[in-house]
C-alpha atoms as a PDB file:
ATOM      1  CA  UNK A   1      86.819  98.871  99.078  1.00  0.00           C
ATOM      2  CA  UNK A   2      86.132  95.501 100.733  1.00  0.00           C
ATOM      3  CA  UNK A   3      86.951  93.719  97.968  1.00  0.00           C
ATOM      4  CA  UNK A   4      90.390  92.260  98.924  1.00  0.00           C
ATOM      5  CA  UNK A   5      92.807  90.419  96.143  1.00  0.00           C
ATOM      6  CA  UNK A   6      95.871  89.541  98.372  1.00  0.00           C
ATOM      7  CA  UNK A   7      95.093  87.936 102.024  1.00  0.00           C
ATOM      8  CA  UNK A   8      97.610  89.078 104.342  1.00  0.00           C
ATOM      9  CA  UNK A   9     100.323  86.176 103.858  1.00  0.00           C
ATOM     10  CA  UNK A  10     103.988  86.879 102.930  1.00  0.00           C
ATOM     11  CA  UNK A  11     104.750  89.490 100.594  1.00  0.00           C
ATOM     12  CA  UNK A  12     107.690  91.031  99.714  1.00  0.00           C
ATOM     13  CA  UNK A  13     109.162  94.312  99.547  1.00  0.00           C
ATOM     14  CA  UNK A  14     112.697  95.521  97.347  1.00  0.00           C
ATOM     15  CA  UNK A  15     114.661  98.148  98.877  1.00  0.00           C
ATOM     16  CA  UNK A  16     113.390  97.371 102.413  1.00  0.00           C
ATOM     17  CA  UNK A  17     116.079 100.420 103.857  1.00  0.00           C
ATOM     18  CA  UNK A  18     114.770 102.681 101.508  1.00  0.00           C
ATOM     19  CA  UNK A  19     112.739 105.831 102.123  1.00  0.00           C
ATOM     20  CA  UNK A  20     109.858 104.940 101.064  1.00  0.00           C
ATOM     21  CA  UNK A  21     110.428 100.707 101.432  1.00  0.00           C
ATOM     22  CA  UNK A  22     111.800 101.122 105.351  1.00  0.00           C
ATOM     23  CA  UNK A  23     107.913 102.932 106.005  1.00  0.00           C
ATOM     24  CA  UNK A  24     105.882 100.343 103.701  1.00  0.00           C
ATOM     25  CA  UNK A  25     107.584  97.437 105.415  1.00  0.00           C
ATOM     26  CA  UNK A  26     106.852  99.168 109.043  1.00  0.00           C
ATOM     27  CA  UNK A  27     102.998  99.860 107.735  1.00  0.00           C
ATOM     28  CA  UNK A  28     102.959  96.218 106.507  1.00  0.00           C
ATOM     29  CA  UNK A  29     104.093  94.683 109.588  1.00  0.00           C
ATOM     30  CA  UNK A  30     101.171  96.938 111.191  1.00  0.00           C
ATOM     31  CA  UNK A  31      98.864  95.670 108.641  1.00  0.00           C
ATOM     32  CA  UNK A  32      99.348  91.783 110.053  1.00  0.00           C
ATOM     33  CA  UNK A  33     101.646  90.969 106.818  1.00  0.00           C
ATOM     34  CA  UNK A  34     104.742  88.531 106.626  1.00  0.00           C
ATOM     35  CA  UNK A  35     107.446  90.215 105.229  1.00  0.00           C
ATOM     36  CA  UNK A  36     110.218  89.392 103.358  1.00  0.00           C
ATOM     37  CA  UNK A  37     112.438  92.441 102.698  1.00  0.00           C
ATOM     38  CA  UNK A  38     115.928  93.290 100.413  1.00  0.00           C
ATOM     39  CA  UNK A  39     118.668  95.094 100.864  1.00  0.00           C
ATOM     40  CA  UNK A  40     122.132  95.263  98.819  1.00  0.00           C
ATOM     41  CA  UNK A  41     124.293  94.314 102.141  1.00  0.00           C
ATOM     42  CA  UNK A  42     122.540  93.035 105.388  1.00  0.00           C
ATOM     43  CA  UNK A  43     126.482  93.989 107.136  1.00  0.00           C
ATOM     44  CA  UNK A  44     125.413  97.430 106.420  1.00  0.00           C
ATOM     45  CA  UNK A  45     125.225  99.601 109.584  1.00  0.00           C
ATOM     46  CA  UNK A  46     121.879 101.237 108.313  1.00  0.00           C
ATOM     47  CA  UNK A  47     119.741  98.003 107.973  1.00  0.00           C
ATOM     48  CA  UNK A  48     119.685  97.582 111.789  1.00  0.00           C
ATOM     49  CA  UNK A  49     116.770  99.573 112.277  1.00  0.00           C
ATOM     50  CA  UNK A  50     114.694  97.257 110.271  1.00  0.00           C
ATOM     51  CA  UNK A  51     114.508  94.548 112.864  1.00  0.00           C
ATOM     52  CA  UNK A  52     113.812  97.089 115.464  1.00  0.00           C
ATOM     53  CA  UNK A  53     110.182  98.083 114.281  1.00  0.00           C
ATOM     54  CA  UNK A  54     107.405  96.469 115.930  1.00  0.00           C
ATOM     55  CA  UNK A  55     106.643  93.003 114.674  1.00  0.00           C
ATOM     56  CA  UNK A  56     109.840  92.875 113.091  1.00  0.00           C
ATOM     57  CA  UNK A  57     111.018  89.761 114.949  1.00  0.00           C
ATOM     58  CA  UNK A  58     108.218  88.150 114.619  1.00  0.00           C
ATOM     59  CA  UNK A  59     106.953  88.686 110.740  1.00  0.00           C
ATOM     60  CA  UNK A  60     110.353  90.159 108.835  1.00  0.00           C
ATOM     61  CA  UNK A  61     113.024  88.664 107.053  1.00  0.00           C
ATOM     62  CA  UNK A  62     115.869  90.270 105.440  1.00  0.00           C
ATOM     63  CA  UNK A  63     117.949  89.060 102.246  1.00  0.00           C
ATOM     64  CA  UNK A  64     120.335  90.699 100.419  1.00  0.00           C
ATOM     65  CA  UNK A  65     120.105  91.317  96.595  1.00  0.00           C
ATOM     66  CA  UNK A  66     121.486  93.591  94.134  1.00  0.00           C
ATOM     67  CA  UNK A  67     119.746  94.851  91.150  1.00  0.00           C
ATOM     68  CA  UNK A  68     123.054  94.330  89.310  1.00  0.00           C
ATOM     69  CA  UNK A  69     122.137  90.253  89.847  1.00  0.00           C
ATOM     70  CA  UNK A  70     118.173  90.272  89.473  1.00  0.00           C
ATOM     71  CA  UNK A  71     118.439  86.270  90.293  1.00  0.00           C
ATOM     72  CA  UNK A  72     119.327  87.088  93.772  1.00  0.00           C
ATOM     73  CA  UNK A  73     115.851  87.976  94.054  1.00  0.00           C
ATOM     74  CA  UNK A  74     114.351  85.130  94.010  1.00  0.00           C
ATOM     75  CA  UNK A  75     115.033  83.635  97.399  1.00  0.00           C
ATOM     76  CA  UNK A  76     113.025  86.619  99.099  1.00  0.00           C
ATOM     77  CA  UNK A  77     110.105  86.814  96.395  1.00  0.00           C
ATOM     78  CA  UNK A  78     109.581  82.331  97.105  1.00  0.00           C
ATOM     79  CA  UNK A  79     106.741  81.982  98.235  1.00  0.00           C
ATOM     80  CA  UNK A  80     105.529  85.354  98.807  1.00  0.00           C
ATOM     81  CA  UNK A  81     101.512  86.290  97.442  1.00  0.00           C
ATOM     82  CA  UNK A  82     102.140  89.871  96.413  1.00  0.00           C
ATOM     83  CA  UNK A  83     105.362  91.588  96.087  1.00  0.00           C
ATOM     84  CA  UNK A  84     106.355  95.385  96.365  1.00  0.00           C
ATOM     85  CA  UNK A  85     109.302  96.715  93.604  1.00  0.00           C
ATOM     86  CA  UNK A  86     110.408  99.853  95.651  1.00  0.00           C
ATOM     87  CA  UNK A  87     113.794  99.080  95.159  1.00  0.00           C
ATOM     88  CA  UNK A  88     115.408 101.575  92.177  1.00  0.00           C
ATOM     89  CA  UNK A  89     119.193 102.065  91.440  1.00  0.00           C
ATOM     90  CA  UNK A  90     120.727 105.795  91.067  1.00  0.00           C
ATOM     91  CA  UNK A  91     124.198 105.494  89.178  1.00  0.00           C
ATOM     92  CA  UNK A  92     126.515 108.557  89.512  1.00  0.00           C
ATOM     93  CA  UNK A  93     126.493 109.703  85.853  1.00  0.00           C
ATOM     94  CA  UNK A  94     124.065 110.236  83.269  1.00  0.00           C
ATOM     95  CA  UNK A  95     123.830 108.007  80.994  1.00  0.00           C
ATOM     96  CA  UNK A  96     121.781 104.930  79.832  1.00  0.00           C
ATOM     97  CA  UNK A  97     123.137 102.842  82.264  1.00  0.00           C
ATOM     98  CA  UNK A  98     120.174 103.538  84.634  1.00  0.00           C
ATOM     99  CA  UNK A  99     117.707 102.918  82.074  1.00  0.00           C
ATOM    100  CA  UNK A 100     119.389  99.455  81.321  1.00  0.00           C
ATOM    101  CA  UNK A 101     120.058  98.406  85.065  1.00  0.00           C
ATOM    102  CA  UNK A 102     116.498  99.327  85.845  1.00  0.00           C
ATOM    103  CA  UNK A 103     114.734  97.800  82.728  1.00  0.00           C
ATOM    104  CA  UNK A 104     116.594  94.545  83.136  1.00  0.00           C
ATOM    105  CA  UNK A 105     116.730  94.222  86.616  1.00  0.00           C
ATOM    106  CA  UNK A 106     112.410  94.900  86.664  1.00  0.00           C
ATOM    107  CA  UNK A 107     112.222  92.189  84.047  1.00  0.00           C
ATOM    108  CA  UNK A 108     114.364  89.625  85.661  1.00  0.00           C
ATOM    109  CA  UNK A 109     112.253  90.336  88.782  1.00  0.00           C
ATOM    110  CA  UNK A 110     108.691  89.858  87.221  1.00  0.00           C
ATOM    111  CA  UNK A 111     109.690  86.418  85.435  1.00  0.00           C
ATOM    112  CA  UNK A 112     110.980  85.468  88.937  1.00  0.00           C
ATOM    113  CA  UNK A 113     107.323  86.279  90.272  1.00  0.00           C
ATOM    114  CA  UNK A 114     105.951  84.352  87.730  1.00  0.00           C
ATOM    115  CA  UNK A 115     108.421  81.704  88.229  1.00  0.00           C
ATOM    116  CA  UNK A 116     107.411  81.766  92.023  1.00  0.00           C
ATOM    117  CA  UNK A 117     104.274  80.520  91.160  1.00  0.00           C
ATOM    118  CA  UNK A 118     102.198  82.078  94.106  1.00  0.00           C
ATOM    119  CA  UNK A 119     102.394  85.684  93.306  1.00  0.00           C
ATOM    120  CA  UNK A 120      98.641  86.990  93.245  1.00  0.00           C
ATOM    121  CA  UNK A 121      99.854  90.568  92.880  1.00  0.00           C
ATOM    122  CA  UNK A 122     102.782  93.126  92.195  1.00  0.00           C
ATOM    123  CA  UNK A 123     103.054  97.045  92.491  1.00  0.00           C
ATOM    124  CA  UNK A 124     105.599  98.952  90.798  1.00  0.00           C
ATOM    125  CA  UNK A 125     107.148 101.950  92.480  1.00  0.00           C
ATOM    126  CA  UNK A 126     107.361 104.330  89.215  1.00  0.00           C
ATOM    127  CA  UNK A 127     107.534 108.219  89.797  1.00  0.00           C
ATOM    128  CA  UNK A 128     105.118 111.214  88.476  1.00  0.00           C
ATOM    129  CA  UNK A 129     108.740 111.700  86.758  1.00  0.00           C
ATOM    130  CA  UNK A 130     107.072 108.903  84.056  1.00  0.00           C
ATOM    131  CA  UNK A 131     104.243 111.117  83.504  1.00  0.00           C
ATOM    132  CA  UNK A 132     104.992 114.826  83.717  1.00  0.00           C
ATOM    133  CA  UNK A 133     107.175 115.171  80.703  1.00  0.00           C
ATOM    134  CA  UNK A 134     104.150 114.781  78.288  1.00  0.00           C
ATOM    135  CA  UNK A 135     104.561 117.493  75.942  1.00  0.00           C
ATOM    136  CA  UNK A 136     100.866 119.459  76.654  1.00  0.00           C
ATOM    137  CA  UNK A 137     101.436 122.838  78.192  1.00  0.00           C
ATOM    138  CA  UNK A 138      97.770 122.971  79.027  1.00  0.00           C
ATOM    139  CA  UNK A 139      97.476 119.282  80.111  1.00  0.00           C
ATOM    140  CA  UNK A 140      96.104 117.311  82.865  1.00  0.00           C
ATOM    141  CA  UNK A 141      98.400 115.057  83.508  1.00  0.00           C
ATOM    142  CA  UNK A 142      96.558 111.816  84.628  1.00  0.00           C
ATOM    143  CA  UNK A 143      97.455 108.045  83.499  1.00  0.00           C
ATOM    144  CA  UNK A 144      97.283 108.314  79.972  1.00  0.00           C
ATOM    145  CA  UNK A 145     100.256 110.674  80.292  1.00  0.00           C
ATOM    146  CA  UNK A 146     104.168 109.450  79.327  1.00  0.00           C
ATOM    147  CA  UNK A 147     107.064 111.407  79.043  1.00  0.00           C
ATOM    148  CA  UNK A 148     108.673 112.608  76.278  1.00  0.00           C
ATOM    149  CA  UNK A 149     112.159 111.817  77.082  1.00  0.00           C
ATOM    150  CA  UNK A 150     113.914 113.924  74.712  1.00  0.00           C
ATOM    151  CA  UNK A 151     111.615 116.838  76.862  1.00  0.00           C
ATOM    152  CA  UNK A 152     112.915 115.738  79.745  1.00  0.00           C
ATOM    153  CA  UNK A 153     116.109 115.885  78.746  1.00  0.00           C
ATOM    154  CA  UNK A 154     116.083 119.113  77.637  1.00  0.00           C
ATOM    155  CA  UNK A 155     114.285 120.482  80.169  1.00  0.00           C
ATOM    156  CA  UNK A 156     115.540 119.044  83.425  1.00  0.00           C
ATOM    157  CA  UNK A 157     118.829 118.906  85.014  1.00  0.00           C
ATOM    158  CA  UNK A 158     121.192 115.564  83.533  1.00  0.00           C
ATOM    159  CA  UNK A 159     120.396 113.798  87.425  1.00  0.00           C
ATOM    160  CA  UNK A 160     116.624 114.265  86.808  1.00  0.00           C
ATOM    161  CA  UNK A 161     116.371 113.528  83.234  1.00  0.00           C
ATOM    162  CA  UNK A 162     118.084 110.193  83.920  1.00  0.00           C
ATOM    163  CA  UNK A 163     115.650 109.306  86.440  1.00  0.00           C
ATOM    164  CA  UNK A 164     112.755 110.053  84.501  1.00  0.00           C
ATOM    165  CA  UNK A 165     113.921 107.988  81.485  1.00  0.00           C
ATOM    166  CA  UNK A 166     114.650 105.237  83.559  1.00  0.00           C
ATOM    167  CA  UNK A 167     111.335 105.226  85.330  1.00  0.00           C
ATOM    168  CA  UNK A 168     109.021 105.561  82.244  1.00  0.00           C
ATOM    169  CA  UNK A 169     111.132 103.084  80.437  1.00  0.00           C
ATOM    170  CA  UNK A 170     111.318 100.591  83.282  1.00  0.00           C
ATOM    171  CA  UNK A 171     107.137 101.516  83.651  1.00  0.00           C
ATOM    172  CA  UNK A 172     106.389 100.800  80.053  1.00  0.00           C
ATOM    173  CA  UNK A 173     108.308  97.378  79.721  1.00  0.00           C
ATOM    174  CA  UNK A 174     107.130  96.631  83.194  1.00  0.00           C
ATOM    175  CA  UNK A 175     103.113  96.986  81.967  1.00  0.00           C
ATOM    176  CA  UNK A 176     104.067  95.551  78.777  1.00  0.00           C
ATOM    177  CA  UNK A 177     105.622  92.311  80.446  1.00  0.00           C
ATOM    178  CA  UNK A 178     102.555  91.865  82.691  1.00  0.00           C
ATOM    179  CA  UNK A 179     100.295  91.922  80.364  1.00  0.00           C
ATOM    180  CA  UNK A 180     101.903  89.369  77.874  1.00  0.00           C
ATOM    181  CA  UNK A 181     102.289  87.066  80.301  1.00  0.00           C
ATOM    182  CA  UNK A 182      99.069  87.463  82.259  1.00  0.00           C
ATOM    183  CA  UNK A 183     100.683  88.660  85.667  1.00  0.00           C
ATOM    184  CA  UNK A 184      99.042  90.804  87.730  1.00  0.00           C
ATOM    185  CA  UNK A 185     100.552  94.284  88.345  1.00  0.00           C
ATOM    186  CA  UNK A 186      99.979  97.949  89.109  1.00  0.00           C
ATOM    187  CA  UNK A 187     102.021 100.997  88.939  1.00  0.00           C
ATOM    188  CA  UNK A 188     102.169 103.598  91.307  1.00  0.00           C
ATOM    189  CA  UNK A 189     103.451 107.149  90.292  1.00  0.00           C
ATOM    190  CA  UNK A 190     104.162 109.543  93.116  1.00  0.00           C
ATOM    191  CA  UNK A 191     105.092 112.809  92.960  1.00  0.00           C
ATOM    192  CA  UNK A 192     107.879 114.914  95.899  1.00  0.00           C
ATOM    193  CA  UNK A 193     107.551 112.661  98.634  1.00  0.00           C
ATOM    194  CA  UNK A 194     108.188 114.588 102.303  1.00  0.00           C
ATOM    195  CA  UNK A 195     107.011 114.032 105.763  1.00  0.00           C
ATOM    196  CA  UNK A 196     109.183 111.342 108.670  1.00  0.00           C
ATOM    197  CA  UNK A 197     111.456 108.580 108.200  1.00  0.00           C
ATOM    198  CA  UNK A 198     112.156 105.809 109.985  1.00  0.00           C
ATOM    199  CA  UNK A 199     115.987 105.011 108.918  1.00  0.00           C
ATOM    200  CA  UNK A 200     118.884 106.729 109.984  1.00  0.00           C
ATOM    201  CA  UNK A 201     119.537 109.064 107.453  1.00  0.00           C
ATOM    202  CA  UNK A 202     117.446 112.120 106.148  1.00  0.00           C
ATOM    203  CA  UNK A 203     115.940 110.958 102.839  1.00  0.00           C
ATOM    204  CA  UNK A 204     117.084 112.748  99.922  1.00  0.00           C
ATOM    205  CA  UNK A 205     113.818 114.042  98.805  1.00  0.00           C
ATOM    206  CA  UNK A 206     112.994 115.065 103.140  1.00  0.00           C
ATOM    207  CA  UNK A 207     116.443 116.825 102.364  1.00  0.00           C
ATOM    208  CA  UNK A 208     115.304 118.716  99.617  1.00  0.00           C
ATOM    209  CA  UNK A 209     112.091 120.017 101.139  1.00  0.00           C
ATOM    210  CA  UNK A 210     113.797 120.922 104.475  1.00  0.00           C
ATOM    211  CA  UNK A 211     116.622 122.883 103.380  1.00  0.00           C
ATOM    212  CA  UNK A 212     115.587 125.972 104.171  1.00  0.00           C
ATOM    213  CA  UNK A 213     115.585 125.099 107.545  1.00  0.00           C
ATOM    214  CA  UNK A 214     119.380 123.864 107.192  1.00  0.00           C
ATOM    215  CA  UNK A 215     120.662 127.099 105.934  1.00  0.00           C
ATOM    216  CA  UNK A 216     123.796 125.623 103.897  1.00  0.00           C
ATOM    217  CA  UNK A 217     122.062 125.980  99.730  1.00  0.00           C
ATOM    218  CA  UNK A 218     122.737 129.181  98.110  1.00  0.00           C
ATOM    219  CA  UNK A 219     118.523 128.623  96.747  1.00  0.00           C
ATOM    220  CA  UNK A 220     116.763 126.619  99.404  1.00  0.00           C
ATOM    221  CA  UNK A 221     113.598 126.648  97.489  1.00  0.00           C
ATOM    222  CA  UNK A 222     115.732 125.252  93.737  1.00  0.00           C
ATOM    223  CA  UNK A 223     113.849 121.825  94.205  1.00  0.00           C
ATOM    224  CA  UNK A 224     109.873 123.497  94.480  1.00  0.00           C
ATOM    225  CA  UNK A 225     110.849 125.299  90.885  1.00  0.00           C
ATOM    226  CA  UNK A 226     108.029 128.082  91.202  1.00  0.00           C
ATOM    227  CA  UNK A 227     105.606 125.080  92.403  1.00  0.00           C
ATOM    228  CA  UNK A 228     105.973 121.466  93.116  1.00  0.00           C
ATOM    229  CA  UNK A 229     103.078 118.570  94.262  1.00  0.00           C
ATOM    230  CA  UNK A 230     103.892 116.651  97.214  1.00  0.00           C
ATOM    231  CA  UNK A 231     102.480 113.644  98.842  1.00  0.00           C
ATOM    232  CA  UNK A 232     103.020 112.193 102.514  1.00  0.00           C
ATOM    233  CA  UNK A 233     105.373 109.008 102.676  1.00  0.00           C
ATOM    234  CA  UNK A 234     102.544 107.263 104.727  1.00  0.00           C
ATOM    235  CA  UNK A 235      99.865 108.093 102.090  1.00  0.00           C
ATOM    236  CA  UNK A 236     102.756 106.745  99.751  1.00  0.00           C
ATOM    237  CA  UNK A 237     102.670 103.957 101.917  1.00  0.00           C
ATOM    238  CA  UNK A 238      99.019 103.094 102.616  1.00  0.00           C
ATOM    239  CA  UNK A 239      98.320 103.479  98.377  1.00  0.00           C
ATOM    240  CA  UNK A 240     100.775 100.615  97.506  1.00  0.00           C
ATOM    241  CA  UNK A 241      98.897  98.165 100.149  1.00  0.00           C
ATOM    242  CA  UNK A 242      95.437  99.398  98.951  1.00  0.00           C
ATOM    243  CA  UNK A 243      96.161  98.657  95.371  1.00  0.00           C
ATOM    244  CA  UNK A 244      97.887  95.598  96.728  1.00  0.00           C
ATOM    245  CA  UNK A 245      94.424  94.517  98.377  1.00  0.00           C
ATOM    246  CA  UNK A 246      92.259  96.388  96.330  1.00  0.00           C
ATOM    247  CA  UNK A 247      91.338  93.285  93.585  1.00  0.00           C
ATOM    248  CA  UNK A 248      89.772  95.981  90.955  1.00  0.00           C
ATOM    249  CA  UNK A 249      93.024  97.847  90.612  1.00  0.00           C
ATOM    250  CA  UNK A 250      94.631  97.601  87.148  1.00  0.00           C
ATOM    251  CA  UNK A 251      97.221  99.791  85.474  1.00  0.00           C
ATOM    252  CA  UNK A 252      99.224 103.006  86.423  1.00  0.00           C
ATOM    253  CA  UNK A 253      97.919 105.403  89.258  1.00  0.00           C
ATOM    254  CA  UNK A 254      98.953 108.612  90.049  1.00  0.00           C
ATOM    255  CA  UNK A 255      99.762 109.558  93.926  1.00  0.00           C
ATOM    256  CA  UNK A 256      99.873 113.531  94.940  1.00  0.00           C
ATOM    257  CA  UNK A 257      97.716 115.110  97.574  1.00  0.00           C
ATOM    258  CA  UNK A 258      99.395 118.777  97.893  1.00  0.00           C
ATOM    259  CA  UNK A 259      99.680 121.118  95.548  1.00  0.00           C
ATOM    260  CA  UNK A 260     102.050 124.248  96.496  1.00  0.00           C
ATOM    261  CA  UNK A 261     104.009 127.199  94.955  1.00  0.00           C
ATOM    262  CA  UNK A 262     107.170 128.977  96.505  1.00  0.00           C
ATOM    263  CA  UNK A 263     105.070 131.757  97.574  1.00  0.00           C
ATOM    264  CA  UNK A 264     102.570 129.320  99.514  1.00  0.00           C
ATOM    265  CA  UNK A 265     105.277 127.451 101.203  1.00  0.00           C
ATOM    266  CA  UNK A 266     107.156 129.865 102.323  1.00  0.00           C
ATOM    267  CA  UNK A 267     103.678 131.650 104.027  1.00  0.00           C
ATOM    268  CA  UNK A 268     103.145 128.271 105.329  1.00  0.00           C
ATOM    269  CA  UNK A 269     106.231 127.406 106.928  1.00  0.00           C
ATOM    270  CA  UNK A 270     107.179 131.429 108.568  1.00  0.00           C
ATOM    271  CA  UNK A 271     103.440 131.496 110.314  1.00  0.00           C
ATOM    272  CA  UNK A 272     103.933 127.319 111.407  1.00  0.00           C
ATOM    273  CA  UNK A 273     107.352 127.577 112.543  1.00  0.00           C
ATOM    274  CA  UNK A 274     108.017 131.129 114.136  1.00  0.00           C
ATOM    275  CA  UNK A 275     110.611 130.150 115.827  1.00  0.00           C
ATOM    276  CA  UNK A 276     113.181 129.079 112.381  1.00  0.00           C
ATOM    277  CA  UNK A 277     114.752 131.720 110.282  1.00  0.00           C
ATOM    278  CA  UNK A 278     112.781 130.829 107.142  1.00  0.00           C
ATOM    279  CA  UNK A 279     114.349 132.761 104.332  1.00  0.00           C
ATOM    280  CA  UNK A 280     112.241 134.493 101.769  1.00  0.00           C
ATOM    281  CA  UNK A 281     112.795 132.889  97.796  1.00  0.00           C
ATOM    282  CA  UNK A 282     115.496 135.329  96.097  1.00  0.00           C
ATOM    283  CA  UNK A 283     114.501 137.668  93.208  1.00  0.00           C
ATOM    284  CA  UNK A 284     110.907 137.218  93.206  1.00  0.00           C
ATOM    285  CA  UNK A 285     107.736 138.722  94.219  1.00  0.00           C
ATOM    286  CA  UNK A 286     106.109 136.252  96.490  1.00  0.00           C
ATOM    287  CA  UNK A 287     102.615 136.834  94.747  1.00  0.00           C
ATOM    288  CA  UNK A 288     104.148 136.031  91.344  1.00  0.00           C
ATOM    289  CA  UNK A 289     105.733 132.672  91.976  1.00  0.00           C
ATOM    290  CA  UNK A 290     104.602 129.522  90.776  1.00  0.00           C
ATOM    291  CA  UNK A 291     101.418 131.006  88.623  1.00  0.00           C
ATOM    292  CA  UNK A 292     101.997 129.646  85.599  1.00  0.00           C
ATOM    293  CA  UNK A 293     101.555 126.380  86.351  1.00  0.00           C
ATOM    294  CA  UNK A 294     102.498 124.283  82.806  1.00  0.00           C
ATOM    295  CA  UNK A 295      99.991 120.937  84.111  1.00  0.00           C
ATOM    296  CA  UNK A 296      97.878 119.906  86.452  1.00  0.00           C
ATOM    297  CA  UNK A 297      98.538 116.491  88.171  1.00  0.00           C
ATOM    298  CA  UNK A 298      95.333 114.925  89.058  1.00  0.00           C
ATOM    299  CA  UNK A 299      94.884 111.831  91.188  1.00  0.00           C
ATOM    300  CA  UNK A 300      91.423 111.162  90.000  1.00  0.00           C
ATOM    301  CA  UNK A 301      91.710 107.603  89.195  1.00  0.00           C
ATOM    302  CA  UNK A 302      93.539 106.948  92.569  1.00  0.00           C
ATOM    303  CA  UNK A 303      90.464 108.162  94.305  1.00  0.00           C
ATOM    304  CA  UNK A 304      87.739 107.156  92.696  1.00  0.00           C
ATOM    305  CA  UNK A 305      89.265 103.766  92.769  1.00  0.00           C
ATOM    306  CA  UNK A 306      88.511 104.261  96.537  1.00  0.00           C
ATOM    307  CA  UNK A 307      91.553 105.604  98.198  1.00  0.00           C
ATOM    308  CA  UNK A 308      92.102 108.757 101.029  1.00  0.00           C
ATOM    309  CA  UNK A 309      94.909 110.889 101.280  1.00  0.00           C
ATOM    310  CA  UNK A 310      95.207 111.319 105.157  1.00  0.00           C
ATOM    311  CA  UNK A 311      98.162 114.008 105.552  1.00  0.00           C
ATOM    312  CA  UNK A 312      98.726 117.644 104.332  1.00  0.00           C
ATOM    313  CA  UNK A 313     101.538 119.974 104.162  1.00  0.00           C
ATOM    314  CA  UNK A 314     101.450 120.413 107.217  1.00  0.00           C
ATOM    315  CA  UNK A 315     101.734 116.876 108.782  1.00  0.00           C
ATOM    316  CA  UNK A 316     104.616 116.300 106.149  1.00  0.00           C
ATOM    317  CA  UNK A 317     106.650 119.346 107.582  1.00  0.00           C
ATOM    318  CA  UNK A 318     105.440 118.530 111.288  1.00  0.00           C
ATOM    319  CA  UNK A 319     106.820 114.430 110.806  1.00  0.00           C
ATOM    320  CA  UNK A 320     109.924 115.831 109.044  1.00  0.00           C
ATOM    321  CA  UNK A 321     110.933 118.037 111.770  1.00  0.00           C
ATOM    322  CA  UNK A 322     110.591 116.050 114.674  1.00  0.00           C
ATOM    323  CA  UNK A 323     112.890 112.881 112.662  1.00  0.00           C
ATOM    324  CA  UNK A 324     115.428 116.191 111.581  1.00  0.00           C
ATOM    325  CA  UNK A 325     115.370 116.690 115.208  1.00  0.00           C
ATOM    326  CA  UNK A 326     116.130 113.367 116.863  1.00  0.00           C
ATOM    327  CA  UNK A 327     118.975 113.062 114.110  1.00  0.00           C
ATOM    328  CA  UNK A 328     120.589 116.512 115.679  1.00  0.00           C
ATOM    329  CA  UNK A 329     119.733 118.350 111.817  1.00  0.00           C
ATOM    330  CA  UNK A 330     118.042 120.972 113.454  1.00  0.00           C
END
């Protein structure tokens, strides 16, 4: 669409050395944007990066925040036209705390873009995780679509369940916020999210994807469960600045491009990559995984609103690979 909302002034992003932040504040800086960005400790050895992509001397600032102490926030968001809530806290157990840290922190954030005064815009990193729990064997699972937490509870492991709570309740008071106080936001829900990185580390969902390449998990294929959808981290990317710029985007929108099962992966990935020792998924028959699919995930509203996925399967193993590489994984 032509139809911009947000010229390219300062905006800023949470969680700048983040999977998906480190990329959106690279594509930003590409984009012509200012950039303020966050990070818990600027000290930290892993932030360096950061000020090494292009532009970055020119257009990016860093601050540290914690989502522990929302108000520290509000020195990078001053000023800024359209800000970016990547940033999400994991705690190590499983209980409420997540939800709580990540309601309250959200919260505190939004009435400090309000507060700011020149905030045009702000999208919400949520997760398909806020969607797919719905209840519907037979469903489409589209925007309407929230999940049922005690289902996701009882049907995920304790890690997963706690993220999804966290995300749709964070998601819900987030929209509900907005709206009562007349504050312009959108919510992004992406599903697996694979392809290169730009930090230092292998994300933990690149991880997940690639470990049957790494040969050290007992069931390399555990995190596809039978199927999984899966979106590139620059098509990730590229859908938080278009609803950032897009001025008729309004409410939640779901981001997947790929749909796969075990069976189709594991084709996929022997006949691209010859050369790895790709094992086969244990105690199945390769034509029988993944069809029963419980929902379909459907992007409609993403792309009708006017947006292109740009990368398949492919491209997100191909980018993966070559980062696994330069970082001696493979």
């Amino acid at each position: 669409m032509e139809n911009k909302n947000i010229e390219k002034g300062k905006v800023c992003v949470s969680g700048g050395n983040g999977y998906v932040g480190s990329w959106l504040v690279m594509r930003l800086l590409q984009h012509g944007y200012s950039v303020n960005t966050t990070v818990r400790s600027k000290s930290n050895t892993e932030v360096g990066f950061l000020t090494d992509l292009p532009g970055a001397q020119e257009s990016l600032k860093i601050f540290e925040a914690d989502l522990n102490q929302p108000h520290s926030f509000r020195a990078a968001i001053e000023g800024c036209v359209g800000v970016f809530l990547v940033a999400h806290q994991m705690h190590n157990d499983t209980t409420n705390r997540d939800d709580e840290t990540s309601t309250t922190s959200t919260l505190a954030i939004l009435q400090a873009c309000l507060d700011a005064k020149t905030v045009k815009r702000v999208v919400y990193t949520s997760s398909a995780a806020a969607a797919i729990f719905a209840g519907n064997a037979t469903a489409v699972v589209d925007e309407d679509s929230w999940s049922d937490l005690d289902l996701a509870r009882r049907s995920s492991p304790p890690a997963v369940a706690s993220y999804a709570a966290a995300k749709t309740l964070t998601e819900k008071a987030a929209l509900e916020f907005a709206e009562r106080h007349g504050l312009p936001l959108v919510t992004l829900l992406p599903t697996f999210i694979h392809g290169p990185f730009v930090g230092r580390r292998c994300p933990a969902s690149v991880y997940a994807l690639m470990s049957m390449f790494f040969g050290d998990d007992v069931d390399p294929y555990k995190y596809v469960a039978g199927w999984s959808d899966v979106v590139h981290v620059d098509d990730v990317a590229s859908a938080h600045v278009f609803l950032m710029e897009c001025a008729d985007a309004k409410g939640r929108y779901i981001c997947s491009a790929v749909e796969t099962t075990v069976g189709e992966l594991y084709q996929l990935l022997c006949n691209r990559y010859p050369h790895y020792q790709i094992p086969p998924p244990a105690n199945c028959s390769l034509g029988e995984i993944g069809g029963g699919r419980r929902y379909q995930i459907s992007s409609k509203k993403l792309l009708e609103t006017g947006f292109k996925y740009n990368y398949g399967l492919e491209e997100m193993y191909d980018g993966a690979i070559e980062c696994c590489k330069k970082l001696g994984l493979l």
